[in-house]
PDB file of N, CA and C in Angstrom:
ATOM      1  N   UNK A   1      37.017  21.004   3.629  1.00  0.00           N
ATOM      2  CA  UNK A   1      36.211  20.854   2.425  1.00  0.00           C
ATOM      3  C   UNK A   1      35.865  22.253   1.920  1.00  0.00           C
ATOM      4  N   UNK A   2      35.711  22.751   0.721  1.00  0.00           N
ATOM      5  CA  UNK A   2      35.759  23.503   0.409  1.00  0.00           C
ATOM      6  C   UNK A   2      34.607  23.632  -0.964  1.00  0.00           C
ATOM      7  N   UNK A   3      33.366  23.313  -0.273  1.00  0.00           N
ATOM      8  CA  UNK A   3      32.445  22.962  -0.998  1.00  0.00           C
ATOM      9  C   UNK A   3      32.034  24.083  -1.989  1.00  0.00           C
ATOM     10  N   UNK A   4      31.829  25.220  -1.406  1.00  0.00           N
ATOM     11  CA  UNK A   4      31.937  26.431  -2.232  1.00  0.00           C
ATOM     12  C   UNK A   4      32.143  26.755  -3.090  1.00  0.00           C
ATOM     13  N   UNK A   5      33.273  27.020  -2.936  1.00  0.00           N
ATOM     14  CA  UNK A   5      34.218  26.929  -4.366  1.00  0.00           C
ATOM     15  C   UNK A   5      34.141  26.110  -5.438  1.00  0.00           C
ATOM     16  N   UNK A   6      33.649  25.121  -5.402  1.00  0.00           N
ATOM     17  CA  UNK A   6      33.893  23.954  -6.157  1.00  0.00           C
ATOM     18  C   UNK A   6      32.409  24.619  -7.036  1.00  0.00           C
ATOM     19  N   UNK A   7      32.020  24.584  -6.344  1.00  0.00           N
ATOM     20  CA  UNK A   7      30.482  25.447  -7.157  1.00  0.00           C
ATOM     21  C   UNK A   7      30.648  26.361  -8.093  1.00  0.00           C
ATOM     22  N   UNK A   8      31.165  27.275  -6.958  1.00  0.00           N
ATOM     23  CA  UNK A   8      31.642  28.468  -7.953  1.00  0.00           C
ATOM     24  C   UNK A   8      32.178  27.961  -9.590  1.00  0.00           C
ATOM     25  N   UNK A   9      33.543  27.393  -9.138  1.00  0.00           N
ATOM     26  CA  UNK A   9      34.510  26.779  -9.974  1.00  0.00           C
ATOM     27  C   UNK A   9      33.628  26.094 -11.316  1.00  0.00           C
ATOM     28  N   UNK A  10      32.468  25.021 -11.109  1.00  0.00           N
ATOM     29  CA  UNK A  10      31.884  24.167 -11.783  1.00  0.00           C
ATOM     30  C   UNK A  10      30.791  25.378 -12.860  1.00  0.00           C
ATOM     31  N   UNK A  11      30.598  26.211 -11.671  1.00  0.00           N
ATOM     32  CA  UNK A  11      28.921  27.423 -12.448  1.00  0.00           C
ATOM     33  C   UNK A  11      30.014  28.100 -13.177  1.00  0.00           C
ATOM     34  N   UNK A  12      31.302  28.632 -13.397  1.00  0.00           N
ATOM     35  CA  UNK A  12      31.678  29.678 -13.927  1.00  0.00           C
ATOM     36  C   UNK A  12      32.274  28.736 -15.423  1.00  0.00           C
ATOM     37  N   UNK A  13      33.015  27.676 -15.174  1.00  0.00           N
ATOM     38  CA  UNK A  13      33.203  26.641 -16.098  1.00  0.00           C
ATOM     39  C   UNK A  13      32.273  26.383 -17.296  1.00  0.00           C
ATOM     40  N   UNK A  14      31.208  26.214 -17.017  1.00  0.00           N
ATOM     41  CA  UNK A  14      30.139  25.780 -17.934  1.00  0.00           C
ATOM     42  C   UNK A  14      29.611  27.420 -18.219  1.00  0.00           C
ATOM     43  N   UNK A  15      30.075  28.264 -18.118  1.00  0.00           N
ATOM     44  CA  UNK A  15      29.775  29.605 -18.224  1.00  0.00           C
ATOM     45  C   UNK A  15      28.592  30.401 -17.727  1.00  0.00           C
ATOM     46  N   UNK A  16      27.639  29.638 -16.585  1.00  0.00           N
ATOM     47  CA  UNK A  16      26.620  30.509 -16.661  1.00  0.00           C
ATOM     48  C   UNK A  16      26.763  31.501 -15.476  1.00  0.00           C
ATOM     49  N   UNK A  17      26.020  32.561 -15.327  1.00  0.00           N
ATOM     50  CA  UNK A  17      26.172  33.518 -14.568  1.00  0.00           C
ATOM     51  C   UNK A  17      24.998  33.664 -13.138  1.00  0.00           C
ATOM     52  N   UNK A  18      26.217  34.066 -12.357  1.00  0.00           N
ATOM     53  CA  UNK A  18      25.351  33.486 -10.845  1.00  0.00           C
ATOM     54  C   UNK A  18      23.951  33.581 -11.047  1.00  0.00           C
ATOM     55  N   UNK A  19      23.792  34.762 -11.148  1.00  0.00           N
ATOM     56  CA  UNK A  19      22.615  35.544 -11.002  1.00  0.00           C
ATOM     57  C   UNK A  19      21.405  34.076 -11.832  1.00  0.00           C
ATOM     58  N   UNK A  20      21.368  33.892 -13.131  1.00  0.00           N
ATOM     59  CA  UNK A  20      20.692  32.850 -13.451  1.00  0.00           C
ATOM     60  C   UNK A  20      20.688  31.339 -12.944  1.00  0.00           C
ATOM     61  N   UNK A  21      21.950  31.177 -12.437  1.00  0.00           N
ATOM     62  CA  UNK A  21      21.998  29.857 -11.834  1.00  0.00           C
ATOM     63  C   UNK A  21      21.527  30.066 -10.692  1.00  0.00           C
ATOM     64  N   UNK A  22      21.355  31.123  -9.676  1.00  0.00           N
ATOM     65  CA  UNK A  22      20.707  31.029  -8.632  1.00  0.00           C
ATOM     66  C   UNK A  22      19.168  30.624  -9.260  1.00  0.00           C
ATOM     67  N   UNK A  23      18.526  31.335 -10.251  1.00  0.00           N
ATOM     68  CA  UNK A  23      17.084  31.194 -10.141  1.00  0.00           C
ATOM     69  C   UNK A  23      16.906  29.673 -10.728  1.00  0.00           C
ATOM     70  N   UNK A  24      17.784  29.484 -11.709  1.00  0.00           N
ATOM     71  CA  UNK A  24      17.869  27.770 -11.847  1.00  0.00           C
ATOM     72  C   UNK A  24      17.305  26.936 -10.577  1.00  0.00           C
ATOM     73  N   UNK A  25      18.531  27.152  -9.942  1.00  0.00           N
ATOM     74  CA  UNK A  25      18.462  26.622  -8.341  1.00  0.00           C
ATOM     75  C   UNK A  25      16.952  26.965  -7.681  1.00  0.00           C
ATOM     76  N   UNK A  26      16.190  27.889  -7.910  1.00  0.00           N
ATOM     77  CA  UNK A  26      15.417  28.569  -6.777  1.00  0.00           C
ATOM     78  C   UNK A  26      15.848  28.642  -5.358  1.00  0.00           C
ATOM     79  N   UNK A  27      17.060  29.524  -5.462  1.00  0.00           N
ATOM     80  CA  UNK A  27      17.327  30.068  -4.392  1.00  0.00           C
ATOM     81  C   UNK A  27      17.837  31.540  -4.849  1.00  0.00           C
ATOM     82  N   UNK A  28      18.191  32.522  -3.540  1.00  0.00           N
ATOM     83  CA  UNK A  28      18.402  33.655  -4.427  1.00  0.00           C
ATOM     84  C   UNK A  28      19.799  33.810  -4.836  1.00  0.00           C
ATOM     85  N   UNK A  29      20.279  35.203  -5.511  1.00  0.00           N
ATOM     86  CA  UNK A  29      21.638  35.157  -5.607  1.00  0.00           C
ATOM     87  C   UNK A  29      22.257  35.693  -4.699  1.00  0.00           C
ATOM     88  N   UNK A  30      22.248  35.747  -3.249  1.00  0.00           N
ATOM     89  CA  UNK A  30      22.510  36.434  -2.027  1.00  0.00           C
ATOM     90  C   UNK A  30      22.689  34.968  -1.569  1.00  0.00           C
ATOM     91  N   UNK A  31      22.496  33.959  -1.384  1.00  0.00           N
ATOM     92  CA  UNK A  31      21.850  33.142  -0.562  1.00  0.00           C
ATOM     93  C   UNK A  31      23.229  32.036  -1.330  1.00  0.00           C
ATOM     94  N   UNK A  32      23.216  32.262  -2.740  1.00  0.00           N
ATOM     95  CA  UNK A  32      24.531  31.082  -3.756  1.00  0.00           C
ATOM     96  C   UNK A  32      25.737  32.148  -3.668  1.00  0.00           C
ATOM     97  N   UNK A  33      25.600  33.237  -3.590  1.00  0.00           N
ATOM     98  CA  UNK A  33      27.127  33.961  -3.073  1.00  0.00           C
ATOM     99  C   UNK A  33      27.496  33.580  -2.170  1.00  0.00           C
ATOM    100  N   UNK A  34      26.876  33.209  -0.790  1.00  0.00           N
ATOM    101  CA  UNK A  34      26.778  33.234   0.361  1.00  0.00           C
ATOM    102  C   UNK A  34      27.366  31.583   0.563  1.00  0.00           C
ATOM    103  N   UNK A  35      26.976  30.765  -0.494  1.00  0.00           N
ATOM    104  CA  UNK A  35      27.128  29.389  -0.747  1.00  0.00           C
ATOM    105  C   UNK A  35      28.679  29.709  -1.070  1.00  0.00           C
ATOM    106  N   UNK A  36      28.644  30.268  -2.475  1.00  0.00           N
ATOM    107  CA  UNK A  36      30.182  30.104  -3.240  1.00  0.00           C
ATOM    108  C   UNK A  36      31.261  30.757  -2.397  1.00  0.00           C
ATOM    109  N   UNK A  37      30.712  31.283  -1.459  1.00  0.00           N
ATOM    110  CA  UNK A  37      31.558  32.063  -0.495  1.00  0.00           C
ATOM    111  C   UNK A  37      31.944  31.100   0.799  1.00  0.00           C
ATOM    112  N   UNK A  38      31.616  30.312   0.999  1.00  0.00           N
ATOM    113  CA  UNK A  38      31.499  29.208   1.901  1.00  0.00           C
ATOM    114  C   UNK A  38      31.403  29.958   3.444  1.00  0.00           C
ATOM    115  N   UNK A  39      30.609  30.988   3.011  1.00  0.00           N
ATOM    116  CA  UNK A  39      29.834  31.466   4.412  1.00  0.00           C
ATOM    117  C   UNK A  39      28.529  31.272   4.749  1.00  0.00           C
ATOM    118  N   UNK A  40      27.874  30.256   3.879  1.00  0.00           N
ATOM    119  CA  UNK A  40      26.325  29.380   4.494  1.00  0.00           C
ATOM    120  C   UNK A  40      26.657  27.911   3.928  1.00  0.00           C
ATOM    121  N   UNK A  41      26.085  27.052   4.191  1.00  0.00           N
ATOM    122  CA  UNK A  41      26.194  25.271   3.923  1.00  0.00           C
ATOM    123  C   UNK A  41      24.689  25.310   3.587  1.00  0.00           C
ATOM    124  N   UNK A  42      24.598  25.106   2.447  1.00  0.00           N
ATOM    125  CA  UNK A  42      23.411  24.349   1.705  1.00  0.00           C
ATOM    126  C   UNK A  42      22.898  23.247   2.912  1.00  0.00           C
ATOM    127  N   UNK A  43      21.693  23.114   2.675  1.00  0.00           N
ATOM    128  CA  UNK A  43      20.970  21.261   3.505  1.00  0.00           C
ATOM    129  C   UNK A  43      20.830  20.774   2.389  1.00  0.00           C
ATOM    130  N   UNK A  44      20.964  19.376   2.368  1.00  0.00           N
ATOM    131  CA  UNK A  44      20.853  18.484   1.437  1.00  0.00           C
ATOM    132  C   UNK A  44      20.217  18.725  -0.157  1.00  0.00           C
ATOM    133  N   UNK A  45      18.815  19.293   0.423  1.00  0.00           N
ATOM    134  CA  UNK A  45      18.162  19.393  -0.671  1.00  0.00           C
ATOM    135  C   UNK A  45      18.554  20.401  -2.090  1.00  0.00           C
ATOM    136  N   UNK A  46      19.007  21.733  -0.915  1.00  0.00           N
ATOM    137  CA  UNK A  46      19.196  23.035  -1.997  1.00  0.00           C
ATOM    138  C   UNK A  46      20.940  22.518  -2.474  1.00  0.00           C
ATOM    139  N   UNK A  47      21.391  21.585  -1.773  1.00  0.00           N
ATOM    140  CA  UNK A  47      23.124  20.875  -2.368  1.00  0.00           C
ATOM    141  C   UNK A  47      22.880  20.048  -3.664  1.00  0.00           C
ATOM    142  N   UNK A  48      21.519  19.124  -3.640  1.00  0.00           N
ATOM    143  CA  UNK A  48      21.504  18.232  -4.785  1.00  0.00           C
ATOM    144  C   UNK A  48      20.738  18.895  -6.237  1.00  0.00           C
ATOM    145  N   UNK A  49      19.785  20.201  -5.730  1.00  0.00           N
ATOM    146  CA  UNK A  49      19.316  20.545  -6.915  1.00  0.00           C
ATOM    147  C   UNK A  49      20.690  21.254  -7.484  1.00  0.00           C
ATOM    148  N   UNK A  50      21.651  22.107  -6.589  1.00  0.00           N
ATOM    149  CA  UNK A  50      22.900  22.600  -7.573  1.00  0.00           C
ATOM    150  C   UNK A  50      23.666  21.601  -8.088  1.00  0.00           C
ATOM    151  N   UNK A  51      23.517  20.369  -7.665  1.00  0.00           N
ATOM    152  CA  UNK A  51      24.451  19.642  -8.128  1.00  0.00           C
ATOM    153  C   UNK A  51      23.883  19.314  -9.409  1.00  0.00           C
ATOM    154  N   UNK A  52      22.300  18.876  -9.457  1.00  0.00           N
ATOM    155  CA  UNK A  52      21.393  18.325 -10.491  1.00  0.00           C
ATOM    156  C   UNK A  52      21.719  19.397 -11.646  1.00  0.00           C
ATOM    157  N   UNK A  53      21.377  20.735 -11.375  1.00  0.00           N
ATOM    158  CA  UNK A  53      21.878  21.985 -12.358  1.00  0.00           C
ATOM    159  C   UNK A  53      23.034  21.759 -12.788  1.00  0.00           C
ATOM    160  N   UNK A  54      23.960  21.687 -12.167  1.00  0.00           N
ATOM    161  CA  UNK A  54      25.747  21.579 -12.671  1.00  0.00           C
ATOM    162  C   UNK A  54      25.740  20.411 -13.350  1.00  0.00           C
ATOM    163  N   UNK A  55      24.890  19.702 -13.636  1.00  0.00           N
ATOM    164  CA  UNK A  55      25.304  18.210 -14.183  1.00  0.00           C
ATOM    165  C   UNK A  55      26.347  17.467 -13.706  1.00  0.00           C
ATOM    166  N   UNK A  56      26.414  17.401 -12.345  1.00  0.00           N
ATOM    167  CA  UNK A  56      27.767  16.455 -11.518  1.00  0.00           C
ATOM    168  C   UNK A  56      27.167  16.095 -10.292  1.00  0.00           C
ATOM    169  N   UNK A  57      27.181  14.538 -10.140  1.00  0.00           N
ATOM    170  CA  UNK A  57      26.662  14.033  -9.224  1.00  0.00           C
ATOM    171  C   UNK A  57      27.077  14.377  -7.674  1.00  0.00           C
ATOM    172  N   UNK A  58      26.875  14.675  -6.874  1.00  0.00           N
ATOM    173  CA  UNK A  58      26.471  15.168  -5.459  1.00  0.00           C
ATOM    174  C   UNK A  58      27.947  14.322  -5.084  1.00  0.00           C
ATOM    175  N   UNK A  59      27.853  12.979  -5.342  1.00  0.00           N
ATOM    176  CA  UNK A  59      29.393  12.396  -4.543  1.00  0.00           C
ATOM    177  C   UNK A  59      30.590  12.980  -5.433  1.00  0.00           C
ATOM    178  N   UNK A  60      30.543  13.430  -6.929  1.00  0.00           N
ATOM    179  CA  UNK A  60      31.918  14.079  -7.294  1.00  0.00           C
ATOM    180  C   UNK A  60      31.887  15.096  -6.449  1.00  0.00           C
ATOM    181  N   UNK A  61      30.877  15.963  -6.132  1.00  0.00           N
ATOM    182  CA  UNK A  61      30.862  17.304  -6.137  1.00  0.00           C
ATOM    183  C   UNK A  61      31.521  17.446  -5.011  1.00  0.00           C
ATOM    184  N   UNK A  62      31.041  16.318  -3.712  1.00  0.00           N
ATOM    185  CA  UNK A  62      32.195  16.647  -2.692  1.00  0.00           C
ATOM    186  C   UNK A  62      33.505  16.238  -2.725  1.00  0.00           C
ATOM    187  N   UNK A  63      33.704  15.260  -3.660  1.00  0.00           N
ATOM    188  CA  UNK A  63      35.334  14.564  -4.157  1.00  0.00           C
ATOM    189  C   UNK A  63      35.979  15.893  -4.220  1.00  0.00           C
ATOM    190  N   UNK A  64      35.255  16.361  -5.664  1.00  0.00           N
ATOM    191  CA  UNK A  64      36.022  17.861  -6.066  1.00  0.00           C
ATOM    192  C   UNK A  64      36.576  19.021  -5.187  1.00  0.00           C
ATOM    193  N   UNK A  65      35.551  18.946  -3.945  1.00  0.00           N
ATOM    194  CA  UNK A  65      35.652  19.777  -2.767  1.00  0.00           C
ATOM    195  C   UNK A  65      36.581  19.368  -1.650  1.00  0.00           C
ATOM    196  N   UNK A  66      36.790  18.036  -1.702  1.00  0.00           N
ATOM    197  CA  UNK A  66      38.122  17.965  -0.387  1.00  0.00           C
ATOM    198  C   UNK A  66      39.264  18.732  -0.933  1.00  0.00           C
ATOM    199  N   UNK A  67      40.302  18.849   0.127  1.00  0.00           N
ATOM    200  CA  UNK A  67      41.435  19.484   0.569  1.00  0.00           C
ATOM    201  C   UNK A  67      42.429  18.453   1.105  1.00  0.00           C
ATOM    202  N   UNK A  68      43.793  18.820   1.364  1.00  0.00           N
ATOM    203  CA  UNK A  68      44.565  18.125   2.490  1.00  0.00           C
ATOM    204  C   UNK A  68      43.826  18.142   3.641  1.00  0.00           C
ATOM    205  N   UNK A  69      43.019  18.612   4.294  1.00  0.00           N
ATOM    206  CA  UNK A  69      42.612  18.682   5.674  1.00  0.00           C
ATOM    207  C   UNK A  69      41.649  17.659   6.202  1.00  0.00           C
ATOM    208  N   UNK A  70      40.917  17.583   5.016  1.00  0.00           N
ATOM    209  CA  UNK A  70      39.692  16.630   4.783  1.00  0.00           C
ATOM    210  C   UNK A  70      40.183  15.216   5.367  1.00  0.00           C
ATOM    211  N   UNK A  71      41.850  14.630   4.882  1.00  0.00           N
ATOM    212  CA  UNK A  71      42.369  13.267   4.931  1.00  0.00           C
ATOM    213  C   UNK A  71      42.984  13.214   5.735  1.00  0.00           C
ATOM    214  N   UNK A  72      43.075  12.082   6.412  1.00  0.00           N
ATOM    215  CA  UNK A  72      43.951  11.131   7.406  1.00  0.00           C
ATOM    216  C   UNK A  72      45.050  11.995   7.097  1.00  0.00           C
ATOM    217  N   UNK A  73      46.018  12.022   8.168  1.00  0.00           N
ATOM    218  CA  UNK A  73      47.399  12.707   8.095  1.00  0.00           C
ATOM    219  C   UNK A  73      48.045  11.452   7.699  1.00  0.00           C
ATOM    220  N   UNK A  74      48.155  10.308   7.594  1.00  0.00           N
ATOM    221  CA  UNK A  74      48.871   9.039   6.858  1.00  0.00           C
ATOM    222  C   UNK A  74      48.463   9.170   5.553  1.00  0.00           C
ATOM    223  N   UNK A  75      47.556   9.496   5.063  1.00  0.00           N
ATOM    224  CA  UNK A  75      46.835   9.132   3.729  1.00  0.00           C
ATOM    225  C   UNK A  75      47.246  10.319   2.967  1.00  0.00           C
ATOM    226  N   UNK A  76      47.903  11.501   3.628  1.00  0.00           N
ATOM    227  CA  UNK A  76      48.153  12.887   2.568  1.00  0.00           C
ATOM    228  C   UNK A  76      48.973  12.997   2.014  1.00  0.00           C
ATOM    229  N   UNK A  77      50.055  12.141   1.868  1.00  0.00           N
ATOM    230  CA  UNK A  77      50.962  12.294   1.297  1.00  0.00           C
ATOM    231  C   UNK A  77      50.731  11.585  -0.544  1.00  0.00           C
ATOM    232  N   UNK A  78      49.916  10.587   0.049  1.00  0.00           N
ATOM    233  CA  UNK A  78      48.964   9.807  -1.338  1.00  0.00           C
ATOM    234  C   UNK A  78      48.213  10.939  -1.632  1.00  0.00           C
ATOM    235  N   UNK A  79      47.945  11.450  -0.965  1.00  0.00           N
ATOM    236  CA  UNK A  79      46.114  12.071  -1.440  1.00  0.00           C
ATOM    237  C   UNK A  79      47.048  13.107  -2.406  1.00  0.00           C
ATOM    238  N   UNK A  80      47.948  14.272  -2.304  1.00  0.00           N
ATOM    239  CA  UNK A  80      49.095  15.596  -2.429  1.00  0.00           C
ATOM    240  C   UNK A  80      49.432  14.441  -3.955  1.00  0.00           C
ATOM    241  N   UNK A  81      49.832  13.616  -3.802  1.00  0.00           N
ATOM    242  CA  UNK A  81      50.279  13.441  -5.145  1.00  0.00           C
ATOM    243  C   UNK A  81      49.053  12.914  -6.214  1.00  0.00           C
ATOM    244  N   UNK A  82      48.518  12.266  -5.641  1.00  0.00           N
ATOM    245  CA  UNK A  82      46.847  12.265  -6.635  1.00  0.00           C
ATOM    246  C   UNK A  82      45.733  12.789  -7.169  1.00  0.00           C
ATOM    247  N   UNK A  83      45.592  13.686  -5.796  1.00  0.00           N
ATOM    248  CA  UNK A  83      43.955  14.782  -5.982  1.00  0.00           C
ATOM    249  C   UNK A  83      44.440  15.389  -7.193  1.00  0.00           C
ATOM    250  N   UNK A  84      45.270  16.237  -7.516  1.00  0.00           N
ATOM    251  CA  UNK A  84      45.206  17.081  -9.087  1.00  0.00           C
ATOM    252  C   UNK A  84      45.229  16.454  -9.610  1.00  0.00           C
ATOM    253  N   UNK A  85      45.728  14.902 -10.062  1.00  0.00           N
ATOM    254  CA  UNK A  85      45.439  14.779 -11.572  1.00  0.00           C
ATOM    255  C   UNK A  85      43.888  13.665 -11.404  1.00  0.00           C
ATOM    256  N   UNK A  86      43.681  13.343 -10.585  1.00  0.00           N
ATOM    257  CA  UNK A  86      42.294  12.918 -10.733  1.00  0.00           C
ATOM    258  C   UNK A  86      40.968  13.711 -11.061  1.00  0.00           C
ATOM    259  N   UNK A  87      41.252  14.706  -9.352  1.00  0.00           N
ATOM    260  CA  UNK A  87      40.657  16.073 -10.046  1.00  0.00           C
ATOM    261  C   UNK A  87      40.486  16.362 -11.451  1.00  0.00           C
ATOM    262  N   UNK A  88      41.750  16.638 -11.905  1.00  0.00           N
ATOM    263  CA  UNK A  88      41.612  17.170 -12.985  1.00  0.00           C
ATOM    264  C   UNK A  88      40.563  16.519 -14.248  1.00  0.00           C
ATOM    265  N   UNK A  89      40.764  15.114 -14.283  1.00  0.00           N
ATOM    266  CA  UNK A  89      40.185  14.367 -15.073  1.00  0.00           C
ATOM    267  C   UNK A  89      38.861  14.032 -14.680  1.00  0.00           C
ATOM    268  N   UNK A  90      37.993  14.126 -13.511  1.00  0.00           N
ATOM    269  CA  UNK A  90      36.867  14.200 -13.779  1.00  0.00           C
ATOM    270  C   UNK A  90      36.083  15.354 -13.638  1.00  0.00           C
ATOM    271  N   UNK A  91      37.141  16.420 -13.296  1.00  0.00           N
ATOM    272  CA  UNK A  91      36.335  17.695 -13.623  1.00  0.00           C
ATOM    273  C   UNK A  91      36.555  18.470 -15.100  1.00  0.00           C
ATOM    274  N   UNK A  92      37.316  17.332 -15.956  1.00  0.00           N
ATOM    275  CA  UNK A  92      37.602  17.877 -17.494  1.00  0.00           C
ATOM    276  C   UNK A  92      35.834  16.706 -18.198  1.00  0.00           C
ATOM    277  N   UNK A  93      35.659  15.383 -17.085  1.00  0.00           N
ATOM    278  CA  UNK A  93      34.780  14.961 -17.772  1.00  0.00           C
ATOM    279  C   UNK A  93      33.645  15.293 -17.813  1.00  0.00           C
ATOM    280  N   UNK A  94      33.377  15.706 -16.473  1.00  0.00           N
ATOM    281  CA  UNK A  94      32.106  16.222 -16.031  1.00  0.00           C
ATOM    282  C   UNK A  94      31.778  17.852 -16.769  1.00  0.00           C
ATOM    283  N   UNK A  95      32.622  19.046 -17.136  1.00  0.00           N
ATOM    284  CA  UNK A  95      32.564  19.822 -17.803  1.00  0.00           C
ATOM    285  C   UNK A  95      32.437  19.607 -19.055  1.00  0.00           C
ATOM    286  N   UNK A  96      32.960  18.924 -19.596  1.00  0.00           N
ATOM    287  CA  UNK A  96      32.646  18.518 -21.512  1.00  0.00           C
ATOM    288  C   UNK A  96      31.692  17.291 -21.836  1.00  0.00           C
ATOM    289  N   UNK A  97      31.406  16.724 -20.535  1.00  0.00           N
ATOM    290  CA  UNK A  97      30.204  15.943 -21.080  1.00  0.00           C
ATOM    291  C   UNK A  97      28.415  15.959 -20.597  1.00  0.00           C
ATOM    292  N   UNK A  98      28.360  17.183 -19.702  1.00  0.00           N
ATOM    293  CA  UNK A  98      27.003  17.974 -19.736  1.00  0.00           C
ATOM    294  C   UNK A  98      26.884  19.289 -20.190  1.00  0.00           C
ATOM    295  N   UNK A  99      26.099  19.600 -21.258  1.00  0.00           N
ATOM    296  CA  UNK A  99      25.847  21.140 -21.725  1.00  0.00           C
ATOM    297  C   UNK A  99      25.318  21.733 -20.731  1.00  0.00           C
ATOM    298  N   UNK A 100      25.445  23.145 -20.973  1.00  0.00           N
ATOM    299  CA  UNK A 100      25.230  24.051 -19.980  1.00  0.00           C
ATOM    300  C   UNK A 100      23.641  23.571 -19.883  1.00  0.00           C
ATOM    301  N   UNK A 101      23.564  24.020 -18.579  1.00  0.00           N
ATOM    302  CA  UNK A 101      22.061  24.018 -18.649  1.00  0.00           C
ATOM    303  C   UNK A 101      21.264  25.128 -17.988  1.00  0.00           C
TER     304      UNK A 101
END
């Protein structure tokens, strides 16, 4: 899972800049580098207020974040031909249908 990134990916999308989306968040910007870097794991709470900020519900946010690794080794060969274009389409919906905030 590659929860991180997906953050990153979602905060840079909607254009805002770490530094303010950390204080959005109330956390610092050491602490959401450290996040987007997937060298600390959020707890629940400081995961759902970024998610609440990003305007994308907490269960896309980890959809968006699996990998091949995440799935059943039977199920990857489905997953390899699906995840991008699903991906794609609810992270085209979820980006054009909440304004930045």
């Amino acid at each position: 899972m590659n929860l991180g990134s997906t953050i990153k990916t979602l905060r840079k999308q909607k254009g805002i800049k770490q530094n303010l989306f950390a204080d959005k968040c109330d956390i610092t910007q050491t602490y959401l580098s450290q996040i987007e870097n997937n060298a600390k794991r959020p707890n629940l709470s400081t995961l759902q207020i970024i998610s609440d900020k990003l305007g994308v519900p907490m269960p896309i946010l980890f959809f968006l974040s699996l990998d091949g690794e995440d799935i059943k080794p039977e199920k990857r060969k489905a997953y390899t031909l699906l995840a991008p274009s699903i991906k794609s389409m609810v992270n085209e919906f979820f980006t054009n249908t909440y304004s930045k905030q």
